[in-house]
N, C-alpha and C. Protein backbone atom coordinates (compact mmCIF):
# COMPACT_ATOMS: atom_id res chain seq x y z
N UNK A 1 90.68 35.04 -131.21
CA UNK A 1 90.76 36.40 -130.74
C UNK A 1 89.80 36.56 -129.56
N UNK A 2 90.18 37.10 -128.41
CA UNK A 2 89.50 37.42 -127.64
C UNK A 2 88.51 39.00 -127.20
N UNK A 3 87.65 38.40 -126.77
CA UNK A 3 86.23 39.72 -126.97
C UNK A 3 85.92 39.94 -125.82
N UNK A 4 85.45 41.31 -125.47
CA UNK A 4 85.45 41.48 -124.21
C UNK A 4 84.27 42.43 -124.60
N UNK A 5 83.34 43.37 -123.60
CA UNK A 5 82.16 44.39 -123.57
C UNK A 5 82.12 45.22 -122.64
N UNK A 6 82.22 46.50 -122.93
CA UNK A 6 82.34 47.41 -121.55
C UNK A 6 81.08 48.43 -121.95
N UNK A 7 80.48 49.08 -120.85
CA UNK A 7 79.51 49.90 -121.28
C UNK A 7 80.03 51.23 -120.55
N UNK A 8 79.17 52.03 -121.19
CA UNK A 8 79.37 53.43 -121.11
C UNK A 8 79.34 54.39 -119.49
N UNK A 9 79.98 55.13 -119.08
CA UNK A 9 79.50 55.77 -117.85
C UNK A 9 78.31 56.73 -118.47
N UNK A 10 76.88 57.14 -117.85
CA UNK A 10 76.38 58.17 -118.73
C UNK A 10 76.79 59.57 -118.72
N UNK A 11 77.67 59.80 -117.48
CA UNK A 11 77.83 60.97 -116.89
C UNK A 11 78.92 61.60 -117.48
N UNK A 12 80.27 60.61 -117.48
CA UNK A 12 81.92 60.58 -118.59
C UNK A 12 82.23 60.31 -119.96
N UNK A 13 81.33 59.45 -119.67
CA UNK A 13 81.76 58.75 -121.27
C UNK A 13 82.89 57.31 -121.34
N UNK A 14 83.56 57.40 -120.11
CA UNK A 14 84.69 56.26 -119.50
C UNK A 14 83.55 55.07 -119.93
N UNK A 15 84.08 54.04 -120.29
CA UNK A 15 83.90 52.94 -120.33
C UNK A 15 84.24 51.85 -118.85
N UNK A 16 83.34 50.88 -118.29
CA UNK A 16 84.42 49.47 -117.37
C UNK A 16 83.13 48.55 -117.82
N UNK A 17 84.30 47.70 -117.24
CA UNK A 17 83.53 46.26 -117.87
C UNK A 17 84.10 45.84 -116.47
N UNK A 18 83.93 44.23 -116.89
CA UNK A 18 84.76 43.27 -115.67
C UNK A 18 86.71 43.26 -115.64
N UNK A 19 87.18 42.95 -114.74
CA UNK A 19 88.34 42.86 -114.11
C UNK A 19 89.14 41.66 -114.01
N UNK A 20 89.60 41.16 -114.12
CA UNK A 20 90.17 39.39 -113.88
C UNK A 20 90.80 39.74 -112.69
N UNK A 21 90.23 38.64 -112.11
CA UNK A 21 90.67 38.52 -110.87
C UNK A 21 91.61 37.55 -111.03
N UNK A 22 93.08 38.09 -110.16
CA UNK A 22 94.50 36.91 -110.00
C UNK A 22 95.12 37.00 -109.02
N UNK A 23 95.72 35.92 -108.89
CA UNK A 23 96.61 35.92 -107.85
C UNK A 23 98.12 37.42 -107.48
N UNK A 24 97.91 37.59 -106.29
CA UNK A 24 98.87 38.92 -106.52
C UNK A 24 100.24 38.52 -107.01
N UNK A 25 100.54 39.16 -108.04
CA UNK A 25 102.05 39.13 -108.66
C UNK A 25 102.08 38.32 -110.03
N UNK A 26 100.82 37.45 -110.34
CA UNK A 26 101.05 36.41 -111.35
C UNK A 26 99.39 37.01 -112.11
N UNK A 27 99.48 38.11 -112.88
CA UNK A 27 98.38 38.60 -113.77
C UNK A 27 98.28 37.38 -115.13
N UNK A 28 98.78 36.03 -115.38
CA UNK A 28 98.89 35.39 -116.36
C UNK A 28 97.98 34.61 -115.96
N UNK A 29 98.09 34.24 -114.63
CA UNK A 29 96.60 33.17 -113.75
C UNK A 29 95.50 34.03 -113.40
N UNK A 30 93.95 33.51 -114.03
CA UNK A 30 92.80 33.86 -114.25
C UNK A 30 92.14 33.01 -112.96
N UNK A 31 91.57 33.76 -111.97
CA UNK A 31 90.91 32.98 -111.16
C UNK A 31 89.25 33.44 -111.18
N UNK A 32 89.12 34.11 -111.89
CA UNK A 32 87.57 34.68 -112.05
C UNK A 32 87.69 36.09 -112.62
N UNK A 33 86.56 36.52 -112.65
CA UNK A 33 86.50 37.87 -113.03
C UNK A 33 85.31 38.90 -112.13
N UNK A 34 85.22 40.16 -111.66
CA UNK A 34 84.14 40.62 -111.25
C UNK A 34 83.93 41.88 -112.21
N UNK A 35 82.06 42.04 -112.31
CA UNK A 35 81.76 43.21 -112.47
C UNK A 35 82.54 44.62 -111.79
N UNK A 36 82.56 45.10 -112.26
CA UNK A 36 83.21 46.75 -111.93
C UNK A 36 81.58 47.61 -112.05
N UNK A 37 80.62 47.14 -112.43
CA UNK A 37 79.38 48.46 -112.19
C UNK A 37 79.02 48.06 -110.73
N UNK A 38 79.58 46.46 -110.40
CA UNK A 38 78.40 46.05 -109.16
C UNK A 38 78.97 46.61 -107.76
N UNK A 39 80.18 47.58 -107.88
CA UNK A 39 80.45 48.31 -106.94
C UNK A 39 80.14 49.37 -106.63
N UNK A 40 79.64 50.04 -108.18
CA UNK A 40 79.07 51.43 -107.74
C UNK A 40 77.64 51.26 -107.23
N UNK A 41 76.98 50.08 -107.27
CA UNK A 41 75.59 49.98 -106.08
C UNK A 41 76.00 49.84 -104.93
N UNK A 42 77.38 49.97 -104.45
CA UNK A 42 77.21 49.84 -102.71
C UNK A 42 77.88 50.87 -102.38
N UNK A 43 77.66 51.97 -103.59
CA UNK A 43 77.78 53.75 -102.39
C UNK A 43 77.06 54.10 -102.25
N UNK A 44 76.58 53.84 -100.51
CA UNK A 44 75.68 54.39 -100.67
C UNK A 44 75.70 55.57 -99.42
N UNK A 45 74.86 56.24 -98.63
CA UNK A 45 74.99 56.84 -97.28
C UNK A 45 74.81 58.47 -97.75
N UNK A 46 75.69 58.80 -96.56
CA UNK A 46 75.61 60.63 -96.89
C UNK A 46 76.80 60.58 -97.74
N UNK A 47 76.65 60.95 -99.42
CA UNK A 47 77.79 60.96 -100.46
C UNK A 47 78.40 62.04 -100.29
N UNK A 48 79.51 62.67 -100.35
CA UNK A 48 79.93 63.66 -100.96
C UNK A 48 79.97 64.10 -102.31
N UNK A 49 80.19 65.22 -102.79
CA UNK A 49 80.85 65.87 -104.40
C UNK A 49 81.75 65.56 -104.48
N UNK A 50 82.56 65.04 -104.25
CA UNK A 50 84.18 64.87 -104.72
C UNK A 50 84.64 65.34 -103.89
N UNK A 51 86.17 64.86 -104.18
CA UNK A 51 87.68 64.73 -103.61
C UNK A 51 88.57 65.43 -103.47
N UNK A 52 89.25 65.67 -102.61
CA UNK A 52 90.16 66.72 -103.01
C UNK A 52 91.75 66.03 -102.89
N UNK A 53 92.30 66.41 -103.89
CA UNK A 53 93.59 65.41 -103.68
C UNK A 53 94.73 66.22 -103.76
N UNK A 54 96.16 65.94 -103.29
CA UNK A 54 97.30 67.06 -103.79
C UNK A 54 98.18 65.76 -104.34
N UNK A 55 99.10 66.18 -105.02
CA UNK A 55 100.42 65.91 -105.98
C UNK A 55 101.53 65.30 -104.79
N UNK A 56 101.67 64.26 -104.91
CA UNK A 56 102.74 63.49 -103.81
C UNK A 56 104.43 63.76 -105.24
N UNK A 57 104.25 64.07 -106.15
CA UNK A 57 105.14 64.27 -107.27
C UNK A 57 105.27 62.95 -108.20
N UNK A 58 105.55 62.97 -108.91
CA UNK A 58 106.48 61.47 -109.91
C UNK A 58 104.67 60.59 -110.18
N UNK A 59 103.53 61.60 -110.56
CA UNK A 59 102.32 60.46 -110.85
C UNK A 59 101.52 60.28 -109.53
N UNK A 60 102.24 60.64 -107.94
CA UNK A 60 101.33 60.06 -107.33
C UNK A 60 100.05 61.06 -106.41
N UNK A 61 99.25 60.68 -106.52
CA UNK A 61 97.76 61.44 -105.99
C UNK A 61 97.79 60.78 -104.04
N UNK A 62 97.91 62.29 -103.60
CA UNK A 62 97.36 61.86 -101.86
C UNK A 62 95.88 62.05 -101.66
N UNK A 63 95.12 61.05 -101.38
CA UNK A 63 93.96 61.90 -101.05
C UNK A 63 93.94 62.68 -99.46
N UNK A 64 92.97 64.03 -99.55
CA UNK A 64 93.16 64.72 -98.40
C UNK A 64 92.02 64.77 -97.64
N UNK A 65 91.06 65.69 -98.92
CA UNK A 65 89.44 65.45 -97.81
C UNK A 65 87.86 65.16 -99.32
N UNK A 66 87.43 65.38 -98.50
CA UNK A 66 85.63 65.50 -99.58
C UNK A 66 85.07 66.55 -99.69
N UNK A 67 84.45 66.58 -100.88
CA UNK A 67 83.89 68.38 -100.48
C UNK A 67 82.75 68.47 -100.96
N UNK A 68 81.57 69.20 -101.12
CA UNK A 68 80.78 69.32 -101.30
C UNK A 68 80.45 70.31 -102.00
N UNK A 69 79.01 70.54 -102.70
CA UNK A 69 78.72 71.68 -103.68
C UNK A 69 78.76 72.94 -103.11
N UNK A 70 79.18 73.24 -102.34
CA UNK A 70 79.09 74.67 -102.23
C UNK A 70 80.51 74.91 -102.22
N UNK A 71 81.14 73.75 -102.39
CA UNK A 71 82.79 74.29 -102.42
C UNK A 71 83.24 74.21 -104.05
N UNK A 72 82.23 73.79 -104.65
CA UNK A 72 82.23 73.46 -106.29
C UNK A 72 83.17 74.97 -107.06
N UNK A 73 84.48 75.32 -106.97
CA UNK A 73 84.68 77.02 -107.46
C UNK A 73 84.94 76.63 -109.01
N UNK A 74 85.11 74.92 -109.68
CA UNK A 74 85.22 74.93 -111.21
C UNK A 74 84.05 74.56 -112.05
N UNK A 75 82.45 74.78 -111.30
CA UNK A 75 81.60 74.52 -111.74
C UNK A 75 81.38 73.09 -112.59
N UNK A 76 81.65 71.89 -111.72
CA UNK A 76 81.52 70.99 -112.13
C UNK A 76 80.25 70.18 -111.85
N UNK A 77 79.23 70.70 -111.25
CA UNK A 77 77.88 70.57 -110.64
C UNK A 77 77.39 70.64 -111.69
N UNK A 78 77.16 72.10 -112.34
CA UNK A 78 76.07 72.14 -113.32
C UNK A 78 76.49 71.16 -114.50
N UNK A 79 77.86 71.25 -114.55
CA UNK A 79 77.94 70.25 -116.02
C UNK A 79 77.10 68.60 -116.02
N UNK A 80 77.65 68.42 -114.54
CA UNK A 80 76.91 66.76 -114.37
C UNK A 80 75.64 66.60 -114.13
N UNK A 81 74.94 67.83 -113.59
CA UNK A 81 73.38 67.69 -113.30
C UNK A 81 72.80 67.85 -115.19
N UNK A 82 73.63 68.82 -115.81
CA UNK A 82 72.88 68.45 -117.59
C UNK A 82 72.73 67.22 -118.02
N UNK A 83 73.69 67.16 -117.61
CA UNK A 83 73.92 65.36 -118.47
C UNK A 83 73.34 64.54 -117.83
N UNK A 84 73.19 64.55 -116.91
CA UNK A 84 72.64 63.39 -116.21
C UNK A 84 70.79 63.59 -116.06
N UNK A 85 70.51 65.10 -116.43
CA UNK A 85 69.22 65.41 -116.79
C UNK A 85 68.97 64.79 -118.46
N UNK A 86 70.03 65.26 -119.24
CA UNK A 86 69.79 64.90 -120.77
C UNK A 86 70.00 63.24 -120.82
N UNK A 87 70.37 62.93 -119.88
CA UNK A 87 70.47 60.98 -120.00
C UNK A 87 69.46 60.57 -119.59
N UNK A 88 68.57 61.16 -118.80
CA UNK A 88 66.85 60.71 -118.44
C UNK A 88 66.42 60.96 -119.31
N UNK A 89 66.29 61.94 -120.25
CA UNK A 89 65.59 62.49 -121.74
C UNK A 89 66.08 61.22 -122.76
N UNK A 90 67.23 60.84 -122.88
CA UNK A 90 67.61 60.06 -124.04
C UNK A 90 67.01 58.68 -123.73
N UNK A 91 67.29 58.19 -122.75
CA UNK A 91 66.67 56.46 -122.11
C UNK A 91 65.29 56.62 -122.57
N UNK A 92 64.56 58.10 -121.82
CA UNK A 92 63.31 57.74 -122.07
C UNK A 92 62.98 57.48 -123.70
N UNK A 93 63.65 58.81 -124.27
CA UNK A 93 63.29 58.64 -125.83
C UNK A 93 63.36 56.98 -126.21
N UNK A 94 64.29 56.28 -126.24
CA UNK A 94 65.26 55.13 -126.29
C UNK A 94 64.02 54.24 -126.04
N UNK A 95 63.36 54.51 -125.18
CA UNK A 95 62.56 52.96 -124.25
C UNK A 95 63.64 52.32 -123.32
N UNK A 96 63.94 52.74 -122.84
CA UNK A 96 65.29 52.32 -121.88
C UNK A 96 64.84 52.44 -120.90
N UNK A 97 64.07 53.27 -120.51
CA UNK A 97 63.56 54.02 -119.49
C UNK A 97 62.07 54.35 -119.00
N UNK A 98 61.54 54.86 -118.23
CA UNK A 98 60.33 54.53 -118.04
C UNK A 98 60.08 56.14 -117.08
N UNK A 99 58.88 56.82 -117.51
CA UNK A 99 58.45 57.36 -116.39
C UNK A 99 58.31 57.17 -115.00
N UNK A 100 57.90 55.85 -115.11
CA UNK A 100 57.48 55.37 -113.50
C UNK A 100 58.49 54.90 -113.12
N UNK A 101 59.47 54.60 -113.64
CA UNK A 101 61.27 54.42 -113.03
C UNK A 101 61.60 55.23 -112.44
N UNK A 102 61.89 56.56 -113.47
CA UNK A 102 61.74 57.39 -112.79
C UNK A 102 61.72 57.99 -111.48
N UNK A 103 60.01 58.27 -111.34
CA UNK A 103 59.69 58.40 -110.35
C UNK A 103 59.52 57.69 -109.45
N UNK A 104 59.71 56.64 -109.17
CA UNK A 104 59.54 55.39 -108.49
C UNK A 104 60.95 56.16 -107.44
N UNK A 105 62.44 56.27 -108.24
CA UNK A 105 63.77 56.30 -108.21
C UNK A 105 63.79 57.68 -107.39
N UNK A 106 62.73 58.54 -107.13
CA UNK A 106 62.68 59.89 -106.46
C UNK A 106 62.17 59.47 -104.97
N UNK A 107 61.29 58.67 -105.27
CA UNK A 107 60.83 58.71 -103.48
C UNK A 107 61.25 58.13 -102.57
């Protein structure tokens, strides 16, 4: 049986792990595999809040533009700044985490 390990987003709750990498069209040939977290270290720059996308119909998403918090009108700011405040509280509780991480991670 095969075993695999994915960890948690802290922010969603979504799970990723690694990916198998294959040849296009033949998903049965394994040519490696990559991390899926080691991409979210190379966003980096002036980020936006999110996306704004419309309905192409039949499943498919166009993307259009980026938007930022002041265009936030479903209050999805405050939900992610809790959690992502209460996930510094839990690590630390945990030992996961460190004050001086932390702050180290601010300046």
């Amino acid at each position: 049986m095969a075993e695999w390990k994915e960890a948690f987003c802290v922010l969603c709750g979504r799970t990723m792990g690694k990916r198998n990498i294959t040849p296009r069209g033949k998903p049965w040939i394994k040519l490696g595999d990559k991390n899926l977290w080691e991409e979210t270290q190379t966003f980096t720059g002036d980020k936006p809040f999110g996306v704004v996308k419309s309905s192409e119909g039949r499943g498919t998403m166009q993307f259009e533009r980026y938007y930022d918090i002041d265009e936030d009108e479903e209050g999805y700011f405050g939900f992610m700044k809790s959690r992502l405040l209460n996930v510094l509280g839990e690590w630390l509780e945990k030992g996961w985490l460190t004050r001086a991480e932390i702050e180290g991670a601010m300046k």
